[in-house]
C-alpha atoms as a PDB file:
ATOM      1  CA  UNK A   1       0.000   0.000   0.000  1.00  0.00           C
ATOM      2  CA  UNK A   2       1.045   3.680  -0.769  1.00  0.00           C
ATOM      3  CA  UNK A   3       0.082   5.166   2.671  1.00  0.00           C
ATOM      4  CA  UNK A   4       1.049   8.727   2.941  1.00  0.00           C
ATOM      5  CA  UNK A   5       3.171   9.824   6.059  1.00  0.00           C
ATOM      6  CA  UNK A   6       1.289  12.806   6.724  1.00  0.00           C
ATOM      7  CA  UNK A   7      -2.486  14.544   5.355  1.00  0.00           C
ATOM      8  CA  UNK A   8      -3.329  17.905   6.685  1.00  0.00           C
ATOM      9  CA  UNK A   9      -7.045  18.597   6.029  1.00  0.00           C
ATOM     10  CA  UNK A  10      -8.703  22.066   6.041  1.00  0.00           C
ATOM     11  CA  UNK A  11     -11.955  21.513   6.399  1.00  0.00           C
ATOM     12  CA  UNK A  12     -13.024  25.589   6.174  1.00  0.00           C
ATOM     13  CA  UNK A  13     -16.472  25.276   6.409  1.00  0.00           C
ATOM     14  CA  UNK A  14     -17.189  27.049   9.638  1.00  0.00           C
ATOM     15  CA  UNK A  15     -14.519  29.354   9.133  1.00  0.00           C
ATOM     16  CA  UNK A  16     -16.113  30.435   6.325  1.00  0.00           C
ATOM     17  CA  UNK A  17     -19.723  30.693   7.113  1.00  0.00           C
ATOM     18  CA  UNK A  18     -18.416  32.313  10.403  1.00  0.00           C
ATOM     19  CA  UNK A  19     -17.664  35.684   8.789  1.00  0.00           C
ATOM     20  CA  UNK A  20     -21.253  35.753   7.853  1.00  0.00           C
ATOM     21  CA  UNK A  21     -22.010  36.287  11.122  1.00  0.00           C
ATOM     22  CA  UNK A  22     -25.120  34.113  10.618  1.00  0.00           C
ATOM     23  CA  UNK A  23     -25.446  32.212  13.850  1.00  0.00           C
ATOM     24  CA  UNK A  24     -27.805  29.374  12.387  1.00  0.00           C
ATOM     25  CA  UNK A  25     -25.673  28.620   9.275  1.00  0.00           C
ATOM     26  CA  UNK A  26     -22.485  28.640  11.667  1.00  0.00           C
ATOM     27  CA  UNK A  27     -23.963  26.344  13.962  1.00  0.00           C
ATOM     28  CA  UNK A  28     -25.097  23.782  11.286  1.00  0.00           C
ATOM     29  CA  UNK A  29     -21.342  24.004   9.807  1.00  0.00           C
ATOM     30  CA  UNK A  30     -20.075  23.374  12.847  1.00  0.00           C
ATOM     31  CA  UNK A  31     -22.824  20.494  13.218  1.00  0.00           C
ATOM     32  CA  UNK A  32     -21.604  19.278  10.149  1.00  0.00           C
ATOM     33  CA  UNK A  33     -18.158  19.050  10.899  1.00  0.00           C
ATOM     34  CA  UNK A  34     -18.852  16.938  14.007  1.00  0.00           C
ATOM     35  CA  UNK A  35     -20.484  14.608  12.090  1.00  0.00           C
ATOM     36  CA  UNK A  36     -17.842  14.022   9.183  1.00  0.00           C
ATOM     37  CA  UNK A  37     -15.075  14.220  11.621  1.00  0.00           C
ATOM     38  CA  UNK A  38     -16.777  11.010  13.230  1.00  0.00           C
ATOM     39  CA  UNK A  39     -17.150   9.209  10.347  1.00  0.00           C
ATOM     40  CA  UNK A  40     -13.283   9.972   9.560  1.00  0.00           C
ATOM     41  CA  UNK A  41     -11.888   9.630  12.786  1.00  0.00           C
ATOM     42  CA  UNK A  42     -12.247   5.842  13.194  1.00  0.00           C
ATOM     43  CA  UNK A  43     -11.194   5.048   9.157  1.00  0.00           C
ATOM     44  CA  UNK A  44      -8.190   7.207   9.869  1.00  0.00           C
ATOM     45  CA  UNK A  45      -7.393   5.080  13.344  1.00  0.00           C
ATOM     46  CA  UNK A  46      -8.121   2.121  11.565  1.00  0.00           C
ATOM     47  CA  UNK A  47      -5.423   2.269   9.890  1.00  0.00           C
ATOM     48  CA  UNK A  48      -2.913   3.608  12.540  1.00  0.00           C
ATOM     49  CA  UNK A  49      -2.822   7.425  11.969  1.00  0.00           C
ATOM     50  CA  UNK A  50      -2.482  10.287  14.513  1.00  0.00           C
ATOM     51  CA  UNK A  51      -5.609  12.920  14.328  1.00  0.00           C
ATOM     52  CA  UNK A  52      -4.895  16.460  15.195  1.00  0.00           C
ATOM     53  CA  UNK A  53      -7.883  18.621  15.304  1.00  0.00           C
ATOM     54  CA  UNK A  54      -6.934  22.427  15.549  1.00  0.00           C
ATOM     55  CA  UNK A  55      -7.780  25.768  14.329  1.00  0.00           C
ATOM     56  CA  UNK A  56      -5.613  28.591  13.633  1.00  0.00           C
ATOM     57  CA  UNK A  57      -7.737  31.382  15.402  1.00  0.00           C
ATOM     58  CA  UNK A  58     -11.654  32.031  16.600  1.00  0.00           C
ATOM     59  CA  UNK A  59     -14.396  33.313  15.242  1.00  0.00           C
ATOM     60  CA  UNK A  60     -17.496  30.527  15.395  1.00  0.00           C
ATOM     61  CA  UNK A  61     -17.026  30.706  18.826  1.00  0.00           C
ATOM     62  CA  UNK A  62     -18.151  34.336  19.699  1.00  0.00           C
ATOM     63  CA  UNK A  63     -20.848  35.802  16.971  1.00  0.00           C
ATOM     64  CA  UNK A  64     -21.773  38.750  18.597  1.00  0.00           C
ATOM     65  CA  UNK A  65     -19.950  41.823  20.254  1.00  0.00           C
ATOM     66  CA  UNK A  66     -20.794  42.962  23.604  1.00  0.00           C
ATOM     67  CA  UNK A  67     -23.113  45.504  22.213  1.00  0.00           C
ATOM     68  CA  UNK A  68     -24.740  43.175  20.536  1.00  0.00           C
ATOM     69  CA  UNK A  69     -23.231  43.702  16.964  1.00  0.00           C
ATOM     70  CA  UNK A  70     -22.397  40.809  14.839  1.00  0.00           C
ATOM     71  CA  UNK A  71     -18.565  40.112  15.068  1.00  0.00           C
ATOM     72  CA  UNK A  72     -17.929  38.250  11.712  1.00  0.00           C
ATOM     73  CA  UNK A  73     -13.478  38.624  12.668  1.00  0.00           C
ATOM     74  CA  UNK A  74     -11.365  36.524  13.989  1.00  0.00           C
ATOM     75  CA  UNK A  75     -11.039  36.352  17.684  1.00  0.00           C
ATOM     76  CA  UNK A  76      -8.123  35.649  19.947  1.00  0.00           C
ATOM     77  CA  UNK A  77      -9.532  33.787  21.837  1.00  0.00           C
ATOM     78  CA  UNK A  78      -7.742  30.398  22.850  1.00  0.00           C
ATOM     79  CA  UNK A  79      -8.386  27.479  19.478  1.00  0.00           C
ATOM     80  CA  UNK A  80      -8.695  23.569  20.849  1.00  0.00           C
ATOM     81  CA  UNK A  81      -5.782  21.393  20.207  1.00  0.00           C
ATOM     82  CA  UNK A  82      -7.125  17.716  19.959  1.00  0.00           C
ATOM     83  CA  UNK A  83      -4.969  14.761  19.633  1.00  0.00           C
ATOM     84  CA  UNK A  84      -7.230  11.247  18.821  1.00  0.00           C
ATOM     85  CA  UNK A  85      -5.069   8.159  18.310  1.00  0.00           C
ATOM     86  CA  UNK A  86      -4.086   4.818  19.439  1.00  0.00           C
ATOM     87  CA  UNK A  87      -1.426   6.085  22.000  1.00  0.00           C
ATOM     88  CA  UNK A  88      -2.092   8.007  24.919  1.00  0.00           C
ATOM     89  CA  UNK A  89      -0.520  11.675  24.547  1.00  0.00           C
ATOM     90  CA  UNK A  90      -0.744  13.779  27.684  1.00  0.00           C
ATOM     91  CA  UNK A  91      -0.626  17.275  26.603  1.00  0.00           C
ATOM     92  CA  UNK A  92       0.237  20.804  28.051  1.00  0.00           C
ATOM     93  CA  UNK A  93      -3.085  23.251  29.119  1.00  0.00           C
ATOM     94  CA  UNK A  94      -2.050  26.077  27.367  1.00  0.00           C
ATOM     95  CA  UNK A  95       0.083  26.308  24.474  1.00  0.00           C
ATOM     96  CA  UNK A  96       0.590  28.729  20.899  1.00  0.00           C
ATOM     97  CA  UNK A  97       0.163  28.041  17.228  1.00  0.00           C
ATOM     98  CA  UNK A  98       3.517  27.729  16.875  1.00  0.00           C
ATOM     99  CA  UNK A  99       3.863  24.153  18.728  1.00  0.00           C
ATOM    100  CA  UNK A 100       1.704  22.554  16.647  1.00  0.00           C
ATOM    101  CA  UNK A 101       4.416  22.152  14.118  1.00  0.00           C
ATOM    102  CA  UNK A 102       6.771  20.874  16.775  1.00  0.00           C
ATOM    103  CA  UNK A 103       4.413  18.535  18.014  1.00  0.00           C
ATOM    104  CA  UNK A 104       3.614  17.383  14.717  1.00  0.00           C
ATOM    105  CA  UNK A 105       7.356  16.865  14.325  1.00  0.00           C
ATOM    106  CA  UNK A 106       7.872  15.224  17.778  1.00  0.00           C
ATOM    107  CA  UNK A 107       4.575  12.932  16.572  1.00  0.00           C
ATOM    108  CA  UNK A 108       6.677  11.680  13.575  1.00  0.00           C
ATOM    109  CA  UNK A 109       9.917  11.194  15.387  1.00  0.00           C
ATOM    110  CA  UNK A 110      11.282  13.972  13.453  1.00  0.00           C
ATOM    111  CA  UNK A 111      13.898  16.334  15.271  1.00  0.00           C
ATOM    112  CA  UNK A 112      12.840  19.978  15.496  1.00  0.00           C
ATOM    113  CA  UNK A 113      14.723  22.494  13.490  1.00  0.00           C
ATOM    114  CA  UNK A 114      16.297  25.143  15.622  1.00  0.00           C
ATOM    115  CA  UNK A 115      14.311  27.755  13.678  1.00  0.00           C
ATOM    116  CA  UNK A 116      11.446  26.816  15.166  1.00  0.00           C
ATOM    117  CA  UNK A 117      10.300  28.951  18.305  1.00  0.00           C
ATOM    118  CA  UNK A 118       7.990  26.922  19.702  1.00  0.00           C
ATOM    119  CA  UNK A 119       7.827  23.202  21.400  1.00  0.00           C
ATOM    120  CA  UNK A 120       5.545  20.288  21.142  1.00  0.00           C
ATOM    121  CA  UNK A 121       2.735  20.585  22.962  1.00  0.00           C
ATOM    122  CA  UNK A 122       2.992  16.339  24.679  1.00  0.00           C
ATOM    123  CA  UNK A 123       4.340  16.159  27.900  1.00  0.00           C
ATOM    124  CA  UNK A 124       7.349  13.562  28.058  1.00  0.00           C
END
């Protein structure tokens, strides 16, 4: 078999219908999502891959503005950092979008450049 080493999948859905600042239609994206992701999840495990599930900043999360305004930006607040897969990985509380790389690195055994600012985000 021709397995790739690594996929990275965008799936941009409620990123997208986010900025609408429609809170139904963001809501059924994100709906959606959670119901492809579990139809993925265990095909991807099944054959022995690591699932990260990230974001790389807010927005779904927070549709309106404290004055009631539709806030169709990006937010900063904190993004979940998921990892699903047959090992166990304890990871830290609070970390930055620059460890995912790192701990996508650390995932494949592959030794961090020094370039890199940040660290993987598994506790050893």
């Amino acid at each position: 078999e021709n397995n790739p080493d690594f996929v990275l999948i965008n799936y941009a859905n409620a990123d997208l219908v986010g900025h609408s600042g429609d809170f139904e239609a963001t809501k059924k994206a994100v709906e959606t999502l959670d119901q492809e992701l579990q139809i993925l999840i265990p095909q991807l495990l099944e054959h022995n891959y690591c699932v990260l599930i990230t974001a790389d900043h807010g927005n779904a999360e927070q549709m309106q503005n404290p004055d009631g305004s539709i806030c169709p930006s990006h937010t900063t607040n904190l993004v979940p950092f998921f990892i699903v897969s047959q090992e166990k990985h304890d990871l830290i509380k609070q970390g930055s979008l620059a460890d995912i790389a790192p701990t996508i690195l650390d995932i494949m055994q592959i030794p961090k450049p020094e370039q890199m600012t940040g660290s993987s985000l598994i506790i050893k």
